[in-house]
C-alpha atoms as a PDB file:
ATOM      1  CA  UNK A   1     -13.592   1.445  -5.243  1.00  0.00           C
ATOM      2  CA  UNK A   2     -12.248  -1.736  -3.882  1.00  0.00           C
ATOM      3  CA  UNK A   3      -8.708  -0.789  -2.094  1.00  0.00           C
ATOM      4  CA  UNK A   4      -5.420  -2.132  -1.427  1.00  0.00           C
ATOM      5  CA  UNK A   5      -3.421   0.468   0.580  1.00  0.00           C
ATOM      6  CA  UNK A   6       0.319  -1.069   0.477  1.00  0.00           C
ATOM      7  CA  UNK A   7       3.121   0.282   2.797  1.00  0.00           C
ATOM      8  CA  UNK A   8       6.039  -0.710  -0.109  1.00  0.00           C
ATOM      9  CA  UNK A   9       3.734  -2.062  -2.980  1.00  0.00           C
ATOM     10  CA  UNK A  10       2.855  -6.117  -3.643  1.00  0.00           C
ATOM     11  CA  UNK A  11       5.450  -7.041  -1.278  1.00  0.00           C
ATOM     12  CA  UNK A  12       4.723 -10.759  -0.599  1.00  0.00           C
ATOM     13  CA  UNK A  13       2.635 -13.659  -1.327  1.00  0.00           C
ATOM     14  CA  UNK A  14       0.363 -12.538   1.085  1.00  0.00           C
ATOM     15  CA  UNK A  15      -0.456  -9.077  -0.733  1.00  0.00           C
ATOM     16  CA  UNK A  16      -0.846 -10.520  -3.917  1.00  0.00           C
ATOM     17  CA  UNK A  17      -3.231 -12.765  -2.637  1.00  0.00           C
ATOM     18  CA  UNK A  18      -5.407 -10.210  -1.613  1.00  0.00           C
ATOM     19  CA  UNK A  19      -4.967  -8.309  -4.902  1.00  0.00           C
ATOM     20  CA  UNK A  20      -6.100 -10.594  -6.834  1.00  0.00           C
ATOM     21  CA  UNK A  21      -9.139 -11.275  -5.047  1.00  0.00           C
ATOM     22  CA  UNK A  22      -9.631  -7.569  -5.614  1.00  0.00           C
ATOM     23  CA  UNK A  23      -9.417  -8.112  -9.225  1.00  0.00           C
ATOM     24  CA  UNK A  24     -11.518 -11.144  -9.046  1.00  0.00           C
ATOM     25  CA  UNK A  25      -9.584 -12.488 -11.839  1.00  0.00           C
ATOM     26  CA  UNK A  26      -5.592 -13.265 -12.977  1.00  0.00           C
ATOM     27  CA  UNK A  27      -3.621  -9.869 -13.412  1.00  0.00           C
ATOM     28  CA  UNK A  28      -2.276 -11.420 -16.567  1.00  0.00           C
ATOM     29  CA  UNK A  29      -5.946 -10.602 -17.673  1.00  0.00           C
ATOM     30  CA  UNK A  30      -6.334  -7.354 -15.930  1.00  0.00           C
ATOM     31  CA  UNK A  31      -5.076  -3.210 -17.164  1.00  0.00           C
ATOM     32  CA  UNK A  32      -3.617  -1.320 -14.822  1.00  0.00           C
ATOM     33  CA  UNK A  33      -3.175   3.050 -14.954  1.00  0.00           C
ATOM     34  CA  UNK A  34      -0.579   3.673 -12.978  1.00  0.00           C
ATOM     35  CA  UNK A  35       0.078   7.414 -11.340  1.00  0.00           C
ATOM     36  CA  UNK A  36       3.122   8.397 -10.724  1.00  0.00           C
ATOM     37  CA  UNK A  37       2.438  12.089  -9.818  1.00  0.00           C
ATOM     38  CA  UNK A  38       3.608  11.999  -5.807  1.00  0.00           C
ATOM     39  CA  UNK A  39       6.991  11.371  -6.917  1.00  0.00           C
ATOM     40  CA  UNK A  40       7.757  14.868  -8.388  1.00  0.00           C
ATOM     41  CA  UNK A  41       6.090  16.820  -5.104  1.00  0.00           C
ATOM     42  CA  UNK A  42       7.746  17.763  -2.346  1.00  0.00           C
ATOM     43  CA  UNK A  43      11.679  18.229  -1.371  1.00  0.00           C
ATOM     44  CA  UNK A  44      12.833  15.373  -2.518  1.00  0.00           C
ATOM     45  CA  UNK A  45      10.615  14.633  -5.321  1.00  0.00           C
ATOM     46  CA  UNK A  46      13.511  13.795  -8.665  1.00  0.00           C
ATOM     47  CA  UNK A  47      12.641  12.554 -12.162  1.00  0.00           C
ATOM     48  CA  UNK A  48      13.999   8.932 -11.287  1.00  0.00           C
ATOM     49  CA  UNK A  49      11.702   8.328  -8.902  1.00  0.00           C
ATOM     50  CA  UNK A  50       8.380   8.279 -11.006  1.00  0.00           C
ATOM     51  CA  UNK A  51      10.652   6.595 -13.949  1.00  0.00           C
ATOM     52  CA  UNK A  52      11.417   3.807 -11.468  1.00  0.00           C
ATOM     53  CA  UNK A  53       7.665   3.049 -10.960  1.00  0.00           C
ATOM     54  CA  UNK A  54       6.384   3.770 -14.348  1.00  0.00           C
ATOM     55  CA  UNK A  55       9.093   1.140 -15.736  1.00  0.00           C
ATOM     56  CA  UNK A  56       9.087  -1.654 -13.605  1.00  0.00           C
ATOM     57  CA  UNK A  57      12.323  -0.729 -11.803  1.00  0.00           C
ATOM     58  CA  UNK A  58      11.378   0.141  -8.502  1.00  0.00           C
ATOM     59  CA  UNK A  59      12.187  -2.066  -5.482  1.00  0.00           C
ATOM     60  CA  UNK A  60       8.691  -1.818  -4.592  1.00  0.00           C
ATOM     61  CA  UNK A  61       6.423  -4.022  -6.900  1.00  0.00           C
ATOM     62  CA  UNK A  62       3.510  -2.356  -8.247  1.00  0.00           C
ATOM     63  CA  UNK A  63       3.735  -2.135 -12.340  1.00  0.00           C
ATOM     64  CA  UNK A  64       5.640  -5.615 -13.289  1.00  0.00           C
ATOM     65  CA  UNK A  65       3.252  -8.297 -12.116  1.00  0.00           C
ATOM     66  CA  UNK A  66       2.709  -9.570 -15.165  1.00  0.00           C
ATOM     67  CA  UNK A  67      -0.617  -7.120 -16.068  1.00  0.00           C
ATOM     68  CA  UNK A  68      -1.981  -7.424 -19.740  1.00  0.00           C
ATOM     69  CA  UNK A  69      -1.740  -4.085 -20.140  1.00  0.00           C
ATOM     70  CA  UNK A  70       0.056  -0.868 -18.603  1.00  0.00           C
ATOM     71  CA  UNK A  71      -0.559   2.460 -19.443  1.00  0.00           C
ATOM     72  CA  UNK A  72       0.958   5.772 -17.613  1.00  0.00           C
ATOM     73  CA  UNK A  73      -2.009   8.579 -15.978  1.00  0.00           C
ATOM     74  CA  UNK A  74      -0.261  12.028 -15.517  1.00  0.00           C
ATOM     75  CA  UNK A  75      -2.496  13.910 -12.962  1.00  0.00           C
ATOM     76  CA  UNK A  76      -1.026  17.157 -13.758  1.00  0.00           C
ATOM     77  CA  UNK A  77      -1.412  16.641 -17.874  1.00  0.00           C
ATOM     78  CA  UNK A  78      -5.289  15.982 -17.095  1.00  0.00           C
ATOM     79  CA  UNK A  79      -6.304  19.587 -17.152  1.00  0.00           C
ATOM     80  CA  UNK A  80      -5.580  19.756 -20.830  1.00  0.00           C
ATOM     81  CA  UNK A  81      -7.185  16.968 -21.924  1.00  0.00           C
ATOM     82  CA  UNK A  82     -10.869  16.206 -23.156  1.00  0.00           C
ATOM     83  CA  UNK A  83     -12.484  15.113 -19.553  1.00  0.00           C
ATOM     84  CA  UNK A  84     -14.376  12.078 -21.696  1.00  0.00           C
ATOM     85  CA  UNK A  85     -10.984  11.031 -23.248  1.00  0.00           C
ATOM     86  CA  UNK A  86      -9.435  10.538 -19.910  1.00  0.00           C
ATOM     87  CA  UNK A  87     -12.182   9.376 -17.448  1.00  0.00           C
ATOM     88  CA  UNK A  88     -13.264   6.807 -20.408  1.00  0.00           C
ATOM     89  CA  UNK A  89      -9.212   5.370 -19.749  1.00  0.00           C
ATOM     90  CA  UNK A  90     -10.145   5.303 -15.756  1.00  0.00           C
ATOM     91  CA  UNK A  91     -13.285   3.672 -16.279  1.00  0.00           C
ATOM     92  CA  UNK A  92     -11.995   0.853 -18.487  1.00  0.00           C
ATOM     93  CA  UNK A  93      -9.190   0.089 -16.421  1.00  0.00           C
ATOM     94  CA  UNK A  94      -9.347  -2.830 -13.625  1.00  0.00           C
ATOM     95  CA  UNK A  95      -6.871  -1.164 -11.325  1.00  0.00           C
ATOM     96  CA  UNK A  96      -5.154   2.245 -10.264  1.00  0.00           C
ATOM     97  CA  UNK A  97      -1.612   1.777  -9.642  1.00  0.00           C
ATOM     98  CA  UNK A  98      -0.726   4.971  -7.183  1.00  0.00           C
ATOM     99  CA  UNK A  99       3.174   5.836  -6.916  1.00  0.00           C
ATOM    100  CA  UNK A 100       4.324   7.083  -3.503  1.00  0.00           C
ATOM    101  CA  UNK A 101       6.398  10.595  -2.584  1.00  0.00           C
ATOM    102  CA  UNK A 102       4.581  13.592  -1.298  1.00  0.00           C
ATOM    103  CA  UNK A 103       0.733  12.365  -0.216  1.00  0.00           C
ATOM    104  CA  UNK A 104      -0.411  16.478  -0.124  1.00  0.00           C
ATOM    105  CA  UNK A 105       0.825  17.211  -3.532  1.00  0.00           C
ATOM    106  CA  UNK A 106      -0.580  14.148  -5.050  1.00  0.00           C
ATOM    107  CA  UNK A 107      -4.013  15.103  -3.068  1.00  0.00           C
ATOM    108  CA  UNK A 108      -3.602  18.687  -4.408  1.00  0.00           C
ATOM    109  CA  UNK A 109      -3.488  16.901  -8.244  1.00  0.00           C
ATOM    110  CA  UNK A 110      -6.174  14.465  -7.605  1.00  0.00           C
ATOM    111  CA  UNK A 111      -9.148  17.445  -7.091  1.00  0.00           C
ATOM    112  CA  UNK A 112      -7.160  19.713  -9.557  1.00  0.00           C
ATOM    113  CA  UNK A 113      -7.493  17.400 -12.152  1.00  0.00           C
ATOM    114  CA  UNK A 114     -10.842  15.775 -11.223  1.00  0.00           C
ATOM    115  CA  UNK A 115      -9.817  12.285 -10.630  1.00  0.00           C
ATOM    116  CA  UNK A 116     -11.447  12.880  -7.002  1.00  0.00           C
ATOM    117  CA  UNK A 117     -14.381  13.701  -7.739  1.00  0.00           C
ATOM    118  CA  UNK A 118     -14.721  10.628 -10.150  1.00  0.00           C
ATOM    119  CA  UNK A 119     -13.608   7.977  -7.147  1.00  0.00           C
ATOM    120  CA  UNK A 120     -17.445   7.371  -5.702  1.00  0.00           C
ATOM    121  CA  UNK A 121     -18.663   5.942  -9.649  1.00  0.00           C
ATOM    122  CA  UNK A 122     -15.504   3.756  -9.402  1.00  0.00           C
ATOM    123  CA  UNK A 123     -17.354   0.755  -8.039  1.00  0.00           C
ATOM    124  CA  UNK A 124     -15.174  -2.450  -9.464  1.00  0.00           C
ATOM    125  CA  UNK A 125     -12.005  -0.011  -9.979  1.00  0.00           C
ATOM    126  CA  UNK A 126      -9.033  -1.765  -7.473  1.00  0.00           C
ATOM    127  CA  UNK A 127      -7.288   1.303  -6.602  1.00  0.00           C
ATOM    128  CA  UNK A 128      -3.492   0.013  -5.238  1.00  0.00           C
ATOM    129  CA  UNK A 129      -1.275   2.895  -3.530  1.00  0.00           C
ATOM    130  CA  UNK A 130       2.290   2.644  -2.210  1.00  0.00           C
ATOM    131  CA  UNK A 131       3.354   5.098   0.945  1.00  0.00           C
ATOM    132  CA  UNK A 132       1.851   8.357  -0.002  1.00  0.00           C
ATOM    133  CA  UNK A 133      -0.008   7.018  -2.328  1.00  0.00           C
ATOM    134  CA  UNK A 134      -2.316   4.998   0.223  1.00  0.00           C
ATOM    135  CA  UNK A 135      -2.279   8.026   2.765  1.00  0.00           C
ATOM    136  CA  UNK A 136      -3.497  10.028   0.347  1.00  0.00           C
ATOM    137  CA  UNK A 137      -7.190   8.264   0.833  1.00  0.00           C
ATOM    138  CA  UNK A 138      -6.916   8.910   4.631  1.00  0.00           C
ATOM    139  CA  UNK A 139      -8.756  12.401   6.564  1.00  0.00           C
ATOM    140  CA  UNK A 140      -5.202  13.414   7.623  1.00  0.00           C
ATOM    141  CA  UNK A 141      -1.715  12.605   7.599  1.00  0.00           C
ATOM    142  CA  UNK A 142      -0.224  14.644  10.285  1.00  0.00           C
ATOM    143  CA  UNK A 143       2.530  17.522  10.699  1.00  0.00           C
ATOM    144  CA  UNK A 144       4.962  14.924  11.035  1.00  0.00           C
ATOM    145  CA  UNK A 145       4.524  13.626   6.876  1.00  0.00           C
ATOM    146  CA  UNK A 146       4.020  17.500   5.590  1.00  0.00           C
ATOM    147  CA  UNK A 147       6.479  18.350   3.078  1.00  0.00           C
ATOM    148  CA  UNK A 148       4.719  20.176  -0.028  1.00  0.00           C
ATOM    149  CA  UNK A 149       2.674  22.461   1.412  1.00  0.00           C
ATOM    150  CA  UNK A 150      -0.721  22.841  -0.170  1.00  0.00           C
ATOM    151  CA  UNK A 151      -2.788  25.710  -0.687  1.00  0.00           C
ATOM    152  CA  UNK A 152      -5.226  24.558   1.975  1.00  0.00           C
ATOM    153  CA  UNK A 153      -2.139  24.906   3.782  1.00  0.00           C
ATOM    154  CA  UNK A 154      -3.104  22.074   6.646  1.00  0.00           C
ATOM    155  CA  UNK A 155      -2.487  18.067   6.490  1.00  0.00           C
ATOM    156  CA  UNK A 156      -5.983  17.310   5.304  1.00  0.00           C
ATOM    157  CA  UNK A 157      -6.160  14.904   2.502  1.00  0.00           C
ATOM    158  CA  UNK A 158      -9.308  12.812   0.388  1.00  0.00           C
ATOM    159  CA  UNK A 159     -10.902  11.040   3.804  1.00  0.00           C
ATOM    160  CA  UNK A 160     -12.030   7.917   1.353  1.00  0.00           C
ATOM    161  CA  UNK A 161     -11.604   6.096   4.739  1.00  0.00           C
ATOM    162  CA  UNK A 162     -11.872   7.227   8.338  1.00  0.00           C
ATOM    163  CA  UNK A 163      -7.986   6.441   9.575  1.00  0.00           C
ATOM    164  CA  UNK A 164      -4.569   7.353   9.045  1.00  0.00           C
ATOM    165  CA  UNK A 165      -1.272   5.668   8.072  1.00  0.00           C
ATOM    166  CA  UNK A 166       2.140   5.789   9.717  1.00  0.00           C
ATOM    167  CA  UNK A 167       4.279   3.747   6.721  1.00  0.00           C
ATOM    168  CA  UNK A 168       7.818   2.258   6.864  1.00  0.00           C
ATOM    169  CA  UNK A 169       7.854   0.968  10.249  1.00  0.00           C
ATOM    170  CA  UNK A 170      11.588   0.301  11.303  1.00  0.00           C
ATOM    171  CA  UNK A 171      12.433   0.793   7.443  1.00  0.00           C
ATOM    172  CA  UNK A 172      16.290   1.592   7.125  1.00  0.00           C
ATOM    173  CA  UNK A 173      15.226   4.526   5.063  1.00  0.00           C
ATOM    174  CA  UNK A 174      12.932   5.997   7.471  1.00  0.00           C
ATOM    175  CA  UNK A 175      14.980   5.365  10.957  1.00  0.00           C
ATOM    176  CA  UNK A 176      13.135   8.013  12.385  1.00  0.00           C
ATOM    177  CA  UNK A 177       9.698   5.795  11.887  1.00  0.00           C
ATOM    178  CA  UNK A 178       9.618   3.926  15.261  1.00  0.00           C
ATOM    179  CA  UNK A 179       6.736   2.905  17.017  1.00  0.00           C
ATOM    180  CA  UNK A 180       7.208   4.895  19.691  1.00  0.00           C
ATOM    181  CA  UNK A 181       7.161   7.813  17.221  1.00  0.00           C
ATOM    182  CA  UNK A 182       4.108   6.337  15.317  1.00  0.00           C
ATOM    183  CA  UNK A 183       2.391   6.572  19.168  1.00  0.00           C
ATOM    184  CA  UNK A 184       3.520  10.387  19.391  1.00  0.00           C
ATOM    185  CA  UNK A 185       1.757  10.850  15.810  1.00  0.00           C
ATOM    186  CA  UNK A 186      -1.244   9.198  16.791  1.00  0.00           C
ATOM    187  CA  UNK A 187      -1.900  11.139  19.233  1.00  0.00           C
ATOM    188  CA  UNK A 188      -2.394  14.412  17.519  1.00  0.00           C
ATOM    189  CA  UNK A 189      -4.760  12.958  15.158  1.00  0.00           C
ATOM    190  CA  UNK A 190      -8.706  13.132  16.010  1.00  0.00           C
ATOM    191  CA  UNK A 191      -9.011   9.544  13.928  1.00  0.00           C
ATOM    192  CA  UNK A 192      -7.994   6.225  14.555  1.00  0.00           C
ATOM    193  CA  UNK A 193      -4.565   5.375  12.639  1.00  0.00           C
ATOM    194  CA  UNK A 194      -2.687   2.169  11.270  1.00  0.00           C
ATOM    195  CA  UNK A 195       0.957   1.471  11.879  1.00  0.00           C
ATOM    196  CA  UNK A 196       2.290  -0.566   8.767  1.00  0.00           C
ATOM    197  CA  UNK A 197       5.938  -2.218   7.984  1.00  0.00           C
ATOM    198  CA  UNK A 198       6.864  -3.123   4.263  1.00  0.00           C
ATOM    199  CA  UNK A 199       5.529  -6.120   5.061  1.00  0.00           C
ATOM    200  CA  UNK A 200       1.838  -5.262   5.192  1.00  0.00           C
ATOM    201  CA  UNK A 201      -1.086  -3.784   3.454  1.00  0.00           C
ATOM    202  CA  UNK A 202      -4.699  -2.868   4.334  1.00  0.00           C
ATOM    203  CA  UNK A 203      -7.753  -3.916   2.065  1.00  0.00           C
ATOM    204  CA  UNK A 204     -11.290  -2.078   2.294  1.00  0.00           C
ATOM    205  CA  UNK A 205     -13.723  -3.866   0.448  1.00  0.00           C
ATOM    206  CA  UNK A 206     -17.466  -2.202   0.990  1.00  0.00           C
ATOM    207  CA  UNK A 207     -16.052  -0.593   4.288  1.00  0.00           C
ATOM    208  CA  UNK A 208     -14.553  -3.993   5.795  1.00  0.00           C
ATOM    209  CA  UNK A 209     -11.477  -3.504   6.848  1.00  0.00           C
ATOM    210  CA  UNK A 210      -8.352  -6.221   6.609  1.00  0.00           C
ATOM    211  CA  UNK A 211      -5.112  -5.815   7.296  1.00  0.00           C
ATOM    212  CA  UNK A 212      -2.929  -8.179   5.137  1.00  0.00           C
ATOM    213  CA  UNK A 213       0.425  -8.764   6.180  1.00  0.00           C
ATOM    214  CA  UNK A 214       3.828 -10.919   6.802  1.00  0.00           C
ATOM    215  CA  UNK A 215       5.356  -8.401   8.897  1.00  0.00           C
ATOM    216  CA  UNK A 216       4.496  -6.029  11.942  1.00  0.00           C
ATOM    217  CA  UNK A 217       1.914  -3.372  12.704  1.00  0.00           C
ATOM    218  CA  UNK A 218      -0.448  -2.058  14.968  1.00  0.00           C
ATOM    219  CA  UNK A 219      -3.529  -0.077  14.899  1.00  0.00           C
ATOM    220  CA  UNK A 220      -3.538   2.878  17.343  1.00  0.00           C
ATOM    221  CA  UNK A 221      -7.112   4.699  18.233  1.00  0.00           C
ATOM    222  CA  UNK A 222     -10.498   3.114  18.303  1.00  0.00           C
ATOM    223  CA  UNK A 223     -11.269   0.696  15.315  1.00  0.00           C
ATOM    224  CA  UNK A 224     -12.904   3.159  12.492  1.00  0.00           C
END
């Protein structure tokens, strides 16, 4: 998969940018799945929250870009569906739109329903997550972002790439998410990490790594 791991979705000019160069072509002629399964785990997890995304009413832009078509991929209905019927509407779409909320629960529904497992045939797929869902592709996301606890019953998620993410840097929302906090994260981890702001997004393409962003970060460990 080609990836664009967004802090607070396509956020600025910048983002887009890269997304489409993902895409290799306008979005107005690209289809988009998007997921909104993170939004219903953990504490705070309410039925608003994956309406928001699915509809286009979420502050964070992810689902009204403009794609030519949108349909809605319900990790936990999976299970009781035909495995061709559903991994035939993966393959034939040009991008995964990934909702944030709880990155464990999301990465408990992602090998439940076998979407994991189909992620290394994915070659052209551009897989887009927001907050949890671009930690979710990371080895671990620390104590600090555990709120569902999974069976596993550690912090361990997919490992698609070899760092971590600290999102919402300085966010209002998050006022606990300082830098100096990030640093404290960091540190427990056995991986090299990202910092990221709204502002800013990282792109793996073949296992180069860009960071893409109008705002502030910093990367914390040894490059991966």
């Amino acid at each position: 998969m080609k990836l664009l791991l967004t802090d607070s979705g396509i956020s600025n000019a910048s983002i887009l940018t890269a997304l489409v160069d993902l895409l290799g072509k306008p979005i107005a002629e690209a289809s988009a799945l998007c997921i909104p399964t993170a939004g219903y785990g953990g504490p705070y997890g309410d039925p608003g929250g994956p309406w928001r995304f699915v509809s286009g009413r979420s502050p964070n832009p992810m689902t009204d870009l403009g794609w030519k078509s949108v349909g809605v991929l319900e990790l936990t209905a999976l299970p009781s569906i035909d495995e061709e019927r559903w991994t035939s509407w993966v393959r034939e779409a040009d991008a995964l739109l990934v909702n944030g909320g709880d990155a464990l629960y999301l990465c408990h529904w992602m090998r439940e329903s076998g979407l994991a497992a189909l992620f290394p045939s994915l070659r052209d797929t551009v897989y887009v997550g927001l907050s949890a869902g671009s930690m979710v592709l990371t080895p671990r996301i620390g104590e600090e972002f555990v709120g569902w606890r999974p069976p596993t019953g550690d912090d361990s998620t997919l490992g698609v790439v070899g760092f971590s993410l600290f999102p919402h840097l300085d966010s209002p929302d998050c006022p606990e998410n300082t830098m100096a906090e990030a640093e404290r994260w960091a540190a427990k981890l056995e991986n090299p990490a990202y910092v990221t702001d709204a502002q800013t997004a990282i792109k793996v393409t073949d296992g180069d790594i860009e960071v893409v962003s109008e705002g502030r970060w910093r990367m914390l460990g040894s490059a991966p």
